[in-house]
C-alpha atoms as a PDB file:
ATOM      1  CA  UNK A   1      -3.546  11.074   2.018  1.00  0.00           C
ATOM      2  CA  UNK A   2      -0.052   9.707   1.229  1.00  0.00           C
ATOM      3  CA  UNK A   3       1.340   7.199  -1.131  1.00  0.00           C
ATOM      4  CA  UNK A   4       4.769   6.239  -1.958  1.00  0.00           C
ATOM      5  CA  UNK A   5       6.139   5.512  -5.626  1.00  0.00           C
ATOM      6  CA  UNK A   6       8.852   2.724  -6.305  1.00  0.00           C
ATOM      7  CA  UNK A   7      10.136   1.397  -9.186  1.00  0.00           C
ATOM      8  CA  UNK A   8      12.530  -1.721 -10.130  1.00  0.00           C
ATOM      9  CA  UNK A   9      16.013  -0.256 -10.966  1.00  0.00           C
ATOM     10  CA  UNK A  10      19.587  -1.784 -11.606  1.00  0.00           C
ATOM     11  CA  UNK A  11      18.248  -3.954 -13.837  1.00  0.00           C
ATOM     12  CA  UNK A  12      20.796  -3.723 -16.384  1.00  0.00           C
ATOM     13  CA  UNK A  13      24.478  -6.023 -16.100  1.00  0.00           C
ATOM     14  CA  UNK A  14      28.037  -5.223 -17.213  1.00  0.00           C
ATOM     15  CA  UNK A  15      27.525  -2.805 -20.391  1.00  0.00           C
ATOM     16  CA  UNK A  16      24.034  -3.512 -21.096  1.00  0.00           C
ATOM     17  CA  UNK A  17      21.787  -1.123 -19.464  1.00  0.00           C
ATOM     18  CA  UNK A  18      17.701  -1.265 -18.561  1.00  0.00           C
ATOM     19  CA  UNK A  19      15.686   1.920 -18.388  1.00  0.00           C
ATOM     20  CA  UNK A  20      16.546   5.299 -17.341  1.00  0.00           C
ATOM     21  CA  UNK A  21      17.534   4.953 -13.953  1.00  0.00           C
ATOM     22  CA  UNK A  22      18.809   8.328 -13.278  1.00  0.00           C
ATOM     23  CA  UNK A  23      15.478   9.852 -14.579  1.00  0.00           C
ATOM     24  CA  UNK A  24      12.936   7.266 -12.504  1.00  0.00           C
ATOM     25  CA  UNK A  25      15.344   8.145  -9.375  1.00  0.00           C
ATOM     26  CA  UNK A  26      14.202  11.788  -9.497  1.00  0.00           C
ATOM     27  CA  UNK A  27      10.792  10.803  -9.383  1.00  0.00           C
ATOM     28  CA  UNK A  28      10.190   7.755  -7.023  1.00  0.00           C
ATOM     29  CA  UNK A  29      10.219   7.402  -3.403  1.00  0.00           C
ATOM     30  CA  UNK A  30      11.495   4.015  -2.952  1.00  0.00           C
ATOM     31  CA  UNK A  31      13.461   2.040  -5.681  1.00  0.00           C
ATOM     32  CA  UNK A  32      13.440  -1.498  -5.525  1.00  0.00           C
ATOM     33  CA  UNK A  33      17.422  -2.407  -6.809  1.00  0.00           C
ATOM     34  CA  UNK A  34      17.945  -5.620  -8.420  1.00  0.00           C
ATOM     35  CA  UNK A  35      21.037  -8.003  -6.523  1.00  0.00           C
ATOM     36  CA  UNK A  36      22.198 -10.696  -8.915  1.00  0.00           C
ATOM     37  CA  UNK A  37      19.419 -13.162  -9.386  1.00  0.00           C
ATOM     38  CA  UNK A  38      17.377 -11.946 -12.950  1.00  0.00           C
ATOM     39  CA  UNK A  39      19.862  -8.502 -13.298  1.00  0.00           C
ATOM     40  CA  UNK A  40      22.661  -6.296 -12.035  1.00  0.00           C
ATOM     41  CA  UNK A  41      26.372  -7.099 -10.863  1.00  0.00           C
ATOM     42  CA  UNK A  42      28.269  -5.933  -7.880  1.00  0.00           C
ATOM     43  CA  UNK A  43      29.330  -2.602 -10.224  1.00  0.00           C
ATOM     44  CA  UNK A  44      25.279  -2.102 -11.196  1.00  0.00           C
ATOM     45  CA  UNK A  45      24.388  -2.530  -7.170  1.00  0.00           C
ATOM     46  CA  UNK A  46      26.988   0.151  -6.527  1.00  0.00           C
ATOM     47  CA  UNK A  47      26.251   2.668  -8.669  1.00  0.00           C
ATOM     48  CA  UNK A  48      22.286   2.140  -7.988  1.00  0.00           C
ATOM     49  CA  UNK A  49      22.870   2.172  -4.747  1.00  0.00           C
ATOM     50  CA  UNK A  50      24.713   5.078  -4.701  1.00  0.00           C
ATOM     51  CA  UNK A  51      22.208   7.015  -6.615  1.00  0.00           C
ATOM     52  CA  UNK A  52      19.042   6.154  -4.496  1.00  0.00           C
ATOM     53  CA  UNK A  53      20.806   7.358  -1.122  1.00  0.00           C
ATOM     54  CA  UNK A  54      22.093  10.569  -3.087  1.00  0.00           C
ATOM     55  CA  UNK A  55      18.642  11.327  -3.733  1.00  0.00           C
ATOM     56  CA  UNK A  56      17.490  10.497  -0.378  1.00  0.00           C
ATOM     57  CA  UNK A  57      15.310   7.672  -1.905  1.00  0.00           C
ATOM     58  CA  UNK A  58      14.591   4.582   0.327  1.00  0.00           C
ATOM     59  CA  UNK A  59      15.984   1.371  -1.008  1.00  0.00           C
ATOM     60  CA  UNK A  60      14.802  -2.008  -0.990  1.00  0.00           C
ATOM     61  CA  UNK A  61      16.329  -5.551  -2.389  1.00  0.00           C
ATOM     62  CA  UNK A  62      14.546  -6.777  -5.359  1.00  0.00           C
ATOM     63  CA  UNK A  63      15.318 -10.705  -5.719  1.00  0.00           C
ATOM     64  CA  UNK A  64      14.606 -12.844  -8.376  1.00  0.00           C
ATOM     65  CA  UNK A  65      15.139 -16.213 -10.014  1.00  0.00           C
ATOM     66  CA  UNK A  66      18.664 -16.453 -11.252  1.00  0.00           C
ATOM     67  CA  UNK A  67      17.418 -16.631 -15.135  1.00  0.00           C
ATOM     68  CA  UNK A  68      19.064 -13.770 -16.499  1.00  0.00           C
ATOM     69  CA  UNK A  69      17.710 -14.697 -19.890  1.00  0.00           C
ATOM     70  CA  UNK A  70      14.590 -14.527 -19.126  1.00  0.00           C
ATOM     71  CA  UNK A  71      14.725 -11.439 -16.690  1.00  0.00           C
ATOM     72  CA  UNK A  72      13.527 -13.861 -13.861  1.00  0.00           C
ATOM     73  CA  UNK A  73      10.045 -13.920 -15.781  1.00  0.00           C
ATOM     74  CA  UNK A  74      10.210 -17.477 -15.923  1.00  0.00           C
ATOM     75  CA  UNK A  75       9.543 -20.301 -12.444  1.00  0.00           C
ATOM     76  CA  UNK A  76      12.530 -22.061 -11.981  1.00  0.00           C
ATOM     77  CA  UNK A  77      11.308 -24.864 -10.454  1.00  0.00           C
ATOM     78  CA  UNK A  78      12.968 -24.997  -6.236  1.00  0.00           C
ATOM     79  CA  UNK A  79      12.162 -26.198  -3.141  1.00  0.00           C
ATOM     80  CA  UNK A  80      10.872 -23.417  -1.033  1.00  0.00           C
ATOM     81  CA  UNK A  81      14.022 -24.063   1.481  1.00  0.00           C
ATOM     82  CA  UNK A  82      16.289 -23.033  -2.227  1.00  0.00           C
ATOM     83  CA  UNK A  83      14.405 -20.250  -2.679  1.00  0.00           C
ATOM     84  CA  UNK A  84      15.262 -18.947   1.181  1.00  0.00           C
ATOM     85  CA  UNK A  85      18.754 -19.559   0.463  1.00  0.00           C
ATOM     86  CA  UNK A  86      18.213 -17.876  -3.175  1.00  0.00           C
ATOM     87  CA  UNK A  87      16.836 -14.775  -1.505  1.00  0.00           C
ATOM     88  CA  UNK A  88      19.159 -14.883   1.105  1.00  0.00           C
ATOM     89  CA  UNK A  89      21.957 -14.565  -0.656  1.00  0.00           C
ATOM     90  CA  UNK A  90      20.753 -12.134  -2.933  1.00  0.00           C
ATOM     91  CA  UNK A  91      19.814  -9.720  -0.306  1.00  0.00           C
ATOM     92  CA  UNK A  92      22.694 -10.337   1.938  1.00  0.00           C
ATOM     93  CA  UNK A  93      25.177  -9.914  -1.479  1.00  0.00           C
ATOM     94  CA  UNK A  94      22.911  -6.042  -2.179  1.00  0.00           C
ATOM     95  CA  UNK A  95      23.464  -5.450   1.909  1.00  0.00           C
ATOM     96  CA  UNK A  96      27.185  -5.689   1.382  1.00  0.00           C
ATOM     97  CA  UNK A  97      27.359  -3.735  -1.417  1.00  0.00           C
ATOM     98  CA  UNK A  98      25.428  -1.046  -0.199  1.00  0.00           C
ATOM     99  CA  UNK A  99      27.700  -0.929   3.053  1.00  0.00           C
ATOM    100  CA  UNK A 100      30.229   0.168   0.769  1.00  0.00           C
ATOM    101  CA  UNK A 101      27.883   2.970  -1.148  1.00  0.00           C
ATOM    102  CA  UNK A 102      27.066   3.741   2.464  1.00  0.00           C
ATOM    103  CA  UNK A 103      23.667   3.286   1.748  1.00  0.00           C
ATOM    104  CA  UNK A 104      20.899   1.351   3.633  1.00  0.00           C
ATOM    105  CA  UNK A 105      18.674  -1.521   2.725  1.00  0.00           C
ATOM    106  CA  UNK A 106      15.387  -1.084   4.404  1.00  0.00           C
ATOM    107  CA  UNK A 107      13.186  -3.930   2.958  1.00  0.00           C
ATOM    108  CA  UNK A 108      12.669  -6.986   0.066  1.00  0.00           C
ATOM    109  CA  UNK A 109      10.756  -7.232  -3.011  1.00  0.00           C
ATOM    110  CA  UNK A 110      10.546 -10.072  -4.469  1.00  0.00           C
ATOM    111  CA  UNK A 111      11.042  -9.517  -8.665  1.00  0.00           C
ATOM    112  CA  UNK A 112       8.839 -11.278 -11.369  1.00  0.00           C
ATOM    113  CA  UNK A 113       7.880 -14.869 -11.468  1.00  0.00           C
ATOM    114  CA  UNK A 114       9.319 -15.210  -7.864  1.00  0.00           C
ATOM    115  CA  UNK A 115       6.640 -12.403  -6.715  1.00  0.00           C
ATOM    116  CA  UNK A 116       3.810 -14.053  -8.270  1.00  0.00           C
ATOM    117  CA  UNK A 117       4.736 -17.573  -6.925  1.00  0.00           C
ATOM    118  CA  UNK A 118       4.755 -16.205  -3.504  1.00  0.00           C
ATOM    119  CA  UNK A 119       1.361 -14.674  -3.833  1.00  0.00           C
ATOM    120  CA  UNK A 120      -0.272 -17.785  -4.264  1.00  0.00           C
ATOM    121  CA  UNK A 121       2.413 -20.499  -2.616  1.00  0.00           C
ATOM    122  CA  UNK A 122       2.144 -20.392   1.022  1.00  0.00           C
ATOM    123  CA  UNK A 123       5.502 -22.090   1.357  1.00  0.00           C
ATOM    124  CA  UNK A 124       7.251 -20.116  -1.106  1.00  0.00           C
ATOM    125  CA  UNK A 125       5.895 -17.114   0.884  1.00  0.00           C
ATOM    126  CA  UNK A 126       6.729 -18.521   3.935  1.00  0.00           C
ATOM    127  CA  UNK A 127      10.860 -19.397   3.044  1.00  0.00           C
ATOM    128  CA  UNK A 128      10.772 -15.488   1.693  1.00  0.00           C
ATOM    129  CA  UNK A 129       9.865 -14.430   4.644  1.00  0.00           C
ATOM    130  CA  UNK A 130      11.865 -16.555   7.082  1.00  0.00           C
ATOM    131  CA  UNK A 131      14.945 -15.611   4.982  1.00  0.00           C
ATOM    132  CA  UNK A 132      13.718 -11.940   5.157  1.00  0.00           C
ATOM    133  CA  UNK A 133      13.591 -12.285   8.688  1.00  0.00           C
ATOM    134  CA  UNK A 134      16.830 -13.376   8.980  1.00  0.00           C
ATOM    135  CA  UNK A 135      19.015 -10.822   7.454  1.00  0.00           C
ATOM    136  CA  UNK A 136      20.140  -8.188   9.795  1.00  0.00           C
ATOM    137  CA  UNK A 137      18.892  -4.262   9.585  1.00  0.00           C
ATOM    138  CA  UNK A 138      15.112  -5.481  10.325  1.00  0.00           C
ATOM    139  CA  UNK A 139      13.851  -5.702   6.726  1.00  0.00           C
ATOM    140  CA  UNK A 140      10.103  -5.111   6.149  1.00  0.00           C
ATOM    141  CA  UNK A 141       8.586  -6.783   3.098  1.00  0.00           C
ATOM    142  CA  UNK A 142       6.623  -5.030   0.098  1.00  0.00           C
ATOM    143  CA  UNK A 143       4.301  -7.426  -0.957  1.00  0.00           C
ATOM    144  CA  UNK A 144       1.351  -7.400  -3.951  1.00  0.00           C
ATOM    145  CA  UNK A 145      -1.563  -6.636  -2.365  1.00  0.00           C
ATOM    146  CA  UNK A 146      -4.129  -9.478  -1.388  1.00  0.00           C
ATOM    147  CA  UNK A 147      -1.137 -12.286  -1.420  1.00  0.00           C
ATOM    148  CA  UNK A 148      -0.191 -14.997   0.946  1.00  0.00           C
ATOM    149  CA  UNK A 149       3.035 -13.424   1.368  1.00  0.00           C
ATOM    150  CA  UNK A 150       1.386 -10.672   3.017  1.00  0.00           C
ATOM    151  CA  UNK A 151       0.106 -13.046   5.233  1.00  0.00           C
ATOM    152  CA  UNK A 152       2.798 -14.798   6.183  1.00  0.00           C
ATOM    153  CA  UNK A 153       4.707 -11.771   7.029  1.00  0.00           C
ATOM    154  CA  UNK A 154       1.843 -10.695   9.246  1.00  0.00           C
ATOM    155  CA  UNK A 155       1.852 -14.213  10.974  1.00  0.00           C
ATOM    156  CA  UNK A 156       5.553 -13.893  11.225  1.00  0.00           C
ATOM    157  CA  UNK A 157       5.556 -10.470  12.746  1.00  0.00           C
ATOM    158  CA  UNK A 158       7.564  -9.252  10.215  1.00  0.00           C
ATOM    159  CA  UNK A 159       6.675  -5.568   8.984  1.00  0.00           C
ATOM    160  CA  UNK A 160       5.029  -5.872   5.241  1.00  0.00           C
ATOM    161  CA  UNK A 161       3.729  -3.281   3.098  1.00  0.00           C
ATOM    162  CA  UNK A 162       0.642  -3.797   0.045  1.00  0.00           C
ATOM    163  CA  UNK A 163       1.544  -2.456  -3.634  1.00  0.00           C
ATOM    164  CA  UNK A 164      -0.682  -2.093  -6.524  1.00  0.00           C
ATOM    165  CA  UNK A 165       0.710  -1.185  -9.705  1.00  0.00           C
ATOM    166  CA  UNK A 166       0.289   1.708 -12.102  1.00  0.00           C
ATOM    167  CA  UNK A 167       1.311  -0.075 -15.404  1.00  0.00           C
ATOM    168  CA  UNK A 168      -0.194  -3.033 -15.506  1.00  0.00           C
ATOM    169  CA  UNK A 169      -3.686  -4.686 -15.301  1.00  0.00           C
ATOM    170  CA  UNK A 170      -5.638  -6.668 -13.148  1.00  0.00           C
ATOM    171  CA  UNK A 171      -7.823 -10.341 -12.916  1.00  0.00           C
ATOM    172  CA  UNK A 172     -11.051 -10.604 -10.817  1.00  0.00           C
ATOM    173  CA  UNK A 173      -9.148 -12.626  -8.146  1.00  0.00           C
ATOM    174  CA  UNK A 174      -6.716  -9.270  -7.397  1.00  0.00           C
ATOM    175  CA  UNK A 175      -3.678 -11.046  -9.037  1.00  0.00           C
ATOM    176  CA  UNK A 176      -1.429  -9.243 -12.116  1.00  0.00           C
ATOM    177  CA  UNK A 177      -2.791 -10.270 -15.904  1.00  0.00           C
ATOM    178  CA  UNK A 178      -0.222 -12.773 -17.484  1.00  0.00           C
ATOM    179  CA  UNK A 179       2.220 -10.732 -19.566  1.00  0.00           C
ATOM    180  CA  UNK A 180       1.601 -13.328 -21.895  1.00  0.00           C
ATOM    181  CA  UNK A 181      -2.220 -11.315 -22.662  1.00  0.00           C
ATOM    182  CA  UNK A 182      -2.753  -8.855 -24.746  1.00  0.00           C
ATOM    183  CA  UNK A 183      -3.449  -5.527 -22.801  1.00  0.00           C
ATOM    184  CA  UNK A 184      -1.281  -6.793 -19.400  1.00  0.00           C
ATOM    185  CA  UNK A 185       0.708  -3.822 -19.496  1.00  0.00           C
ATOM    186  CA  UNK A 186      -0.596  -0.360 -19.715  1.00  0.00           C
ATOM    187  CA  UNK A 187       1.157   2.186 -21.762  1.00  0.00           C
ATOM    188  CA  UNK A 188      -1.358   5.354 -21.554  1.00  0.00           C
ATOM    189  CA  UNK A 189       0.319   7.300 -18.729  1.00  0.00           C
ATOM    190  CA  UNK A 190      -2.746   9.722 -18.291  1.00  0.00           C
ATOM    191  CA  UNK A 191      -5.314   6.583 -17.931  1.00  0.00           C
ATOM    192  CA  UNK A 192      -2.714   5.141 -15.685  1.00  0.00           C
ATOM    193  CA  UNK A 193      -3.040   7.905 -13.939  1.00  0.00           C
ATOM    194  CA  UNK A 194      -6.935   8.439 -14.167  1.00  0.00           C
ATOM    195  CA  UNK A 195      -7.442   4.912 -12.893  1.00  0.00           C
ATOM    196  CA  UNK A 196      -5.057   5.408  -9.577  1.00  0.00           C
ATOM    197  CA  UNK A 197      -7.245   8.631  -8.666  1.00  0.00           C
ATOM    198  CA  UNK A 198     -10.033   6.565  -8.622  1.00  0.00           C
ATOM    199  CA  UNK A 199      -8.753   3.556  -6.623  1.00  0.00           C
ATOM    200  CA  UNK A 200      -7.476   5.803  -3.973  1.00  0.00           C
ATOM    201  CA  UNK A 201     -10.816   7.239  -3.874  1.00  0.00           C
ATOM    202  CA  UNK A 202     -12.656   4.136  -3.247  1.00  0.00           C
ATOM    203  CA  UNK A 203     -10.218   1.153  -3.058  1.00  0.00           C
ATOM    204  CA  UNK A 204     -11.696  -0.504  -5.995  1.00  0.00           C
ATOM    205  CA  UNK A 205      -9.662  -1.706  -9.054  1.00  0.00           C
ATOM    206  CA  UNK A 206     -11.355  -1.961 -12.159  1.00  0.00           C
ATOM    207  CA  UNK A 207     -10.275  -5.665 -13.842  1.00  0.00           C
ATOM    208  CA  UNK A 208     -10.478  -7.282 -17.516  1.00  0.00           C
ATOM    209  CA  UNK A 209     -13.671  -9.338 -16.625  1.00  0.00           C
ATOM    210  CA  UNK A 210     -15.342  -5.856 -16.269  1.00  0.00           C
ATOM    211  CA  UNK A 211     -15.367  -6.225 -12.154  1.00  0.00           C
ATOM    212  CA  UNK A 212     -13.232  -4.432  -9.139  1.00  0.00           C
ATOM    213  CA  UNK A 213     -11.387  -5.550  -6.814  1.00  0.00           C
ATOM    214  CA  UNK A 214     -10.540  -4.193  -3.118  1.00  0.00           C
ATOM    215  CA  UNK A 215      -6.858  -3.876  -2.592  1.00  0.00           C
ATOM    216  CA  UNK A 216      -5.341  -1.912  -0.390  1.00  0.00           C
ATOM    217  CA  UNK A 217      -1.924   0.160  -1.237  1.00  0.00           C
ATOM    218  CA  UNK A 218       1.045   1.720   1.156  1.00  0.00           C
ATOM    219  CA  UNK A 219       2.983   2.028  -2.243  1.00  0.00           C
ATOM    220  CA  UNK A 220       2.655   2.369  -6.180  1.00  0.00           C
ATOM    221  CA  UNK A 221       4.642   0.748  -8.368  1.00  0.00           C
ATOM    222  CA  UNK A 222       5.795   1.809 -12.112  1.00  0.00           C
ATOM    223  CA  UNK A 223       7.729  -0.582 -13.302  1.00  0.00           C
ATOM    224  CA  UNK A 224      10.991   1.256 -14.903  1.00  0.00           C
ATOM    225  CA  UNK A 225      12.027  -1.406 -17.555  1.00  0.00           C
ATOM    226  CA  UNK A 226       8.782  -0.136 -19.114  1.00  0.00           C
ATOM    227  CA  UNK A 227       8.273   1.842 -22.534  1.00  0.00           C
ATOM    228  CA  UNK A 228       7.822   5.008 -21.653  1.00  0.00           C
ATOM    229  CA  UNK A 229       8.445   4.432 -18.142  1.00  0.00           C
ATOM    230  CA  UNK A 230       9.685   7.740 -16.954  1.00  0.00           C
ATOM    231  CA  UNK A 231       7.057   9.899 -18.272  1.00  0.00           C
ATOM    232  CA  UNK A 232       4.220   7.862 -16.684  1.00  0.00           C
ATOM    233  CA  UNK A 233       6.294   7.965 -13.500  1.00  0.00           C
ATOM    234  CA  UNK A 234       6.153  11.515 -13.863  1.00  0.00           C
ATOM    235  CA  UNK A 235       2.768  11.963 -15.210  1.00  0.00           C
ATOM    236  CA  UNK A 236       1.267   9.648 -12.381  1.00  0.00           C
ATOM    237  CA  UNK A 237       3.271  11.913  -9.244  1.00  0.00           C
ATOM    238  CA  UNK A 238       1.675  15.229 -10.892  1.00  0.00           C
ATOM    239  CA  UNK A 239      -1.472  14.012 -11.297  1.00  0.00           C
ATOM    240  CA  UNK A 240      -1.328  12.845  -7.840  1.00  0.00           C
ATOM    241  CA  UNK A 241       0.198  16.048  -6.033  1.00  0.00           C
ATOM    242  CA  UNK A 242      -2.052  17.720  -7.872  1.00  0.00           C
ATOM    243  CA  UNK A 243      -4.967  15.976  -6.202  1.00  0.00           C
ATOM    244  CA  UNK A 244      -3.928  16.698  -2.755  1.00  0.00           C
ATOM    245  CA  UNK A 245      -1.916  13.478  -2.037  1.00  0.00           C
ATOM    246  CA  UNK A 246       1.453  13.508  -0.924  1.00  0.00           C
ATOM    247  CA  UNK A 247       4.290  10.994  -2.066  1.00  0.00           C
ATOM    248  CA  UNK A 248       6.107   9.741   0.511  1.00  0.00           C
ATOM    249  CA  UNK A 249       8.224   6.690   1.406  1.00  0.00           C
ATOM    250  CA  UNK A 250       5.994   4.301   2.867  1.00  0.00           C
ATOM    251  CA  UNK A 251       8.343   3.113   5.727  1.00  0.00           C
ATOM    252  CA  UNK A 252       8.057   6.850   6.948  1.00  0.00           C
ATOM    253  CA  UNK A 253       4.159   6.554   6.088  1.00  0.00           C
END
C-alpha cells in the first residue's frame, strides 16, 4: 500500500512565523504552501518554496479567504465567481513565485473555511475548480474526501485527489468536527496514529456519534500549525513504514 503525507506550510507573514516548517518538510511528501489569502508574503512563498523542491517534496497552492486575522477560519461571505478570481489569483501569485525558486506547483488545496464551503457548496466547488482549471501547469486538486468538490473536479475532468486527516476528528456525515467543539483536534500522536492503521485497513473512520464512515484517502494530512505538530508527523510516518506502507507523493501514486 502507499499513502502520501502533506501538511499546510508558509503559514507565517513578514517576522511572524507558524510552525516548524523546516522540521514538517523532512517528514511530508507533499506540502500544501500558503499564497497570500489567510498567510504568507511573496518572501514566505519563496523561502517555502524553496525548501519543498530542495527536499524533493511535491508542492501544492493552499488558498484561502483573505482574513489574515482570522487565519482564513472564518466565511467571508462571496459570490462563487469572487471566489474563482480569489483563488485565481492566489495560485497564479504562488506560480510566479515559485518560477523564481525554480520550483513547481503541481496542484490546489483549498485552506480552512474556504475548504469546508466547497465540500458542501456545489458552486463554490464548481468556481474552484474552473479557476483550477484555468491556471497553466495542469493542476490536480486535493480535495476532503466525500465532498462536492471532488465531484466537480471529476465532472470537470480535472485530476483530484481524497484526503483524510490525522489530527482532527470526524461527524457521521464524513465532514471535519467544528473547531469550535471540544475534542475537534487530536493531540495524542500515537492514537492518531493507531486510528490511521485501522482506516487503511478497512476504510472506516470512527466518528463522535460513535459510528464510521467510508472515506477513501490518496493522501494524509497533519496539519503543521498544530501543537505538537512535528512529532505526530513523525510518529504517524513510523508507525506507518513500520506497517508495510510506503509514503509517497500521491501524484506519483
Amino acid at each position: 500500500m502507499k499513502i502520501d503525507l502533506n501538511s499546510d506550510i508558509g503559514e507565517g507573514f513578514g517576522p511572524w512565523r507558524m510552525g516548524d516548517d523546516a522540521a514538517i518538510l523532512a517528514v511530508v511528501t507533499s506540502a500544501n504552501i500558503a499564497c497570500g489569502g489567510h498567510a504568507s508574503d511573496p518572501e514566505t512563498m519563496f523561502l517555502t518554496l524553496k525548501g519543498a523542491a530542495e527536499r524533493g517534496v511535491a508542492i501544492g497552492a493552499h488558498p484561502g479567504y483573505a482574513d489574515r486575522e482570522g487565519f482564513g477560519r472564518r466565511v467571508i461571505p462571496m459570490k462563487p465567481s469572487e471566489i474563482g478570481r480569489m483563488v485565481a489569483a492566489q495560485v497564479g501569485s504562488l506560480q510566479g513565485v515559485a518560477a523564481l525558486a525554480g520550483a513547481d506547483v503541481r496542484y490546489v488545496k483549498p485552506h480552512g473555511a474556504l475548504g469546508n464551503l466547497a465540500a458542501d457548496d456545489r458552486a463554490v466547488a464548481d468556481a474552484i475548480v474552473a479557476a483550477t482549471a484555468a491556471l497553466p501547469g495542469h493542476l490536480a486538486i486535493l480535495a476532503i474526501s466525500g465532498t462536492e468538490l471532488e465531484l466537480s473536479a471529476r465532472a470537470a475532468g480535472v485530476e483530484v485527489f481524497s484526503e483524510i486527516f490525522a489530527d482532527r476528528a470526524y461527524l457521521a456525515n464524513g465532514r471535519l468536527v467544528p473547531r469550535s467543539r471540544e475534542g475537534s483536534v487530536l493531540h495524542d500522536a500515537a492514537a492518531a496514529a493507531d486510528r490511521l492503521l485501522r482506516f487503511l485497513d478497512d476504510g472506516k473512520m470512527p466518528t463522535i456519534e460513535g459510528q464510521t464512515v467510508h472515506l477513501a484517502a490518496h493522501s494524509i494530512c497533519v496539519h503543521g500549525d498544530s501543537s505538537g505538530a512535528v512529532e505526530m508527523a513523525k510518529e504517524i510516518r513510523s508507525r506507518l513504514t513500520m506497517a508495510g506502507i510506503s509514503i509517497t507523493p500521491f501524484l506519483t501514486i
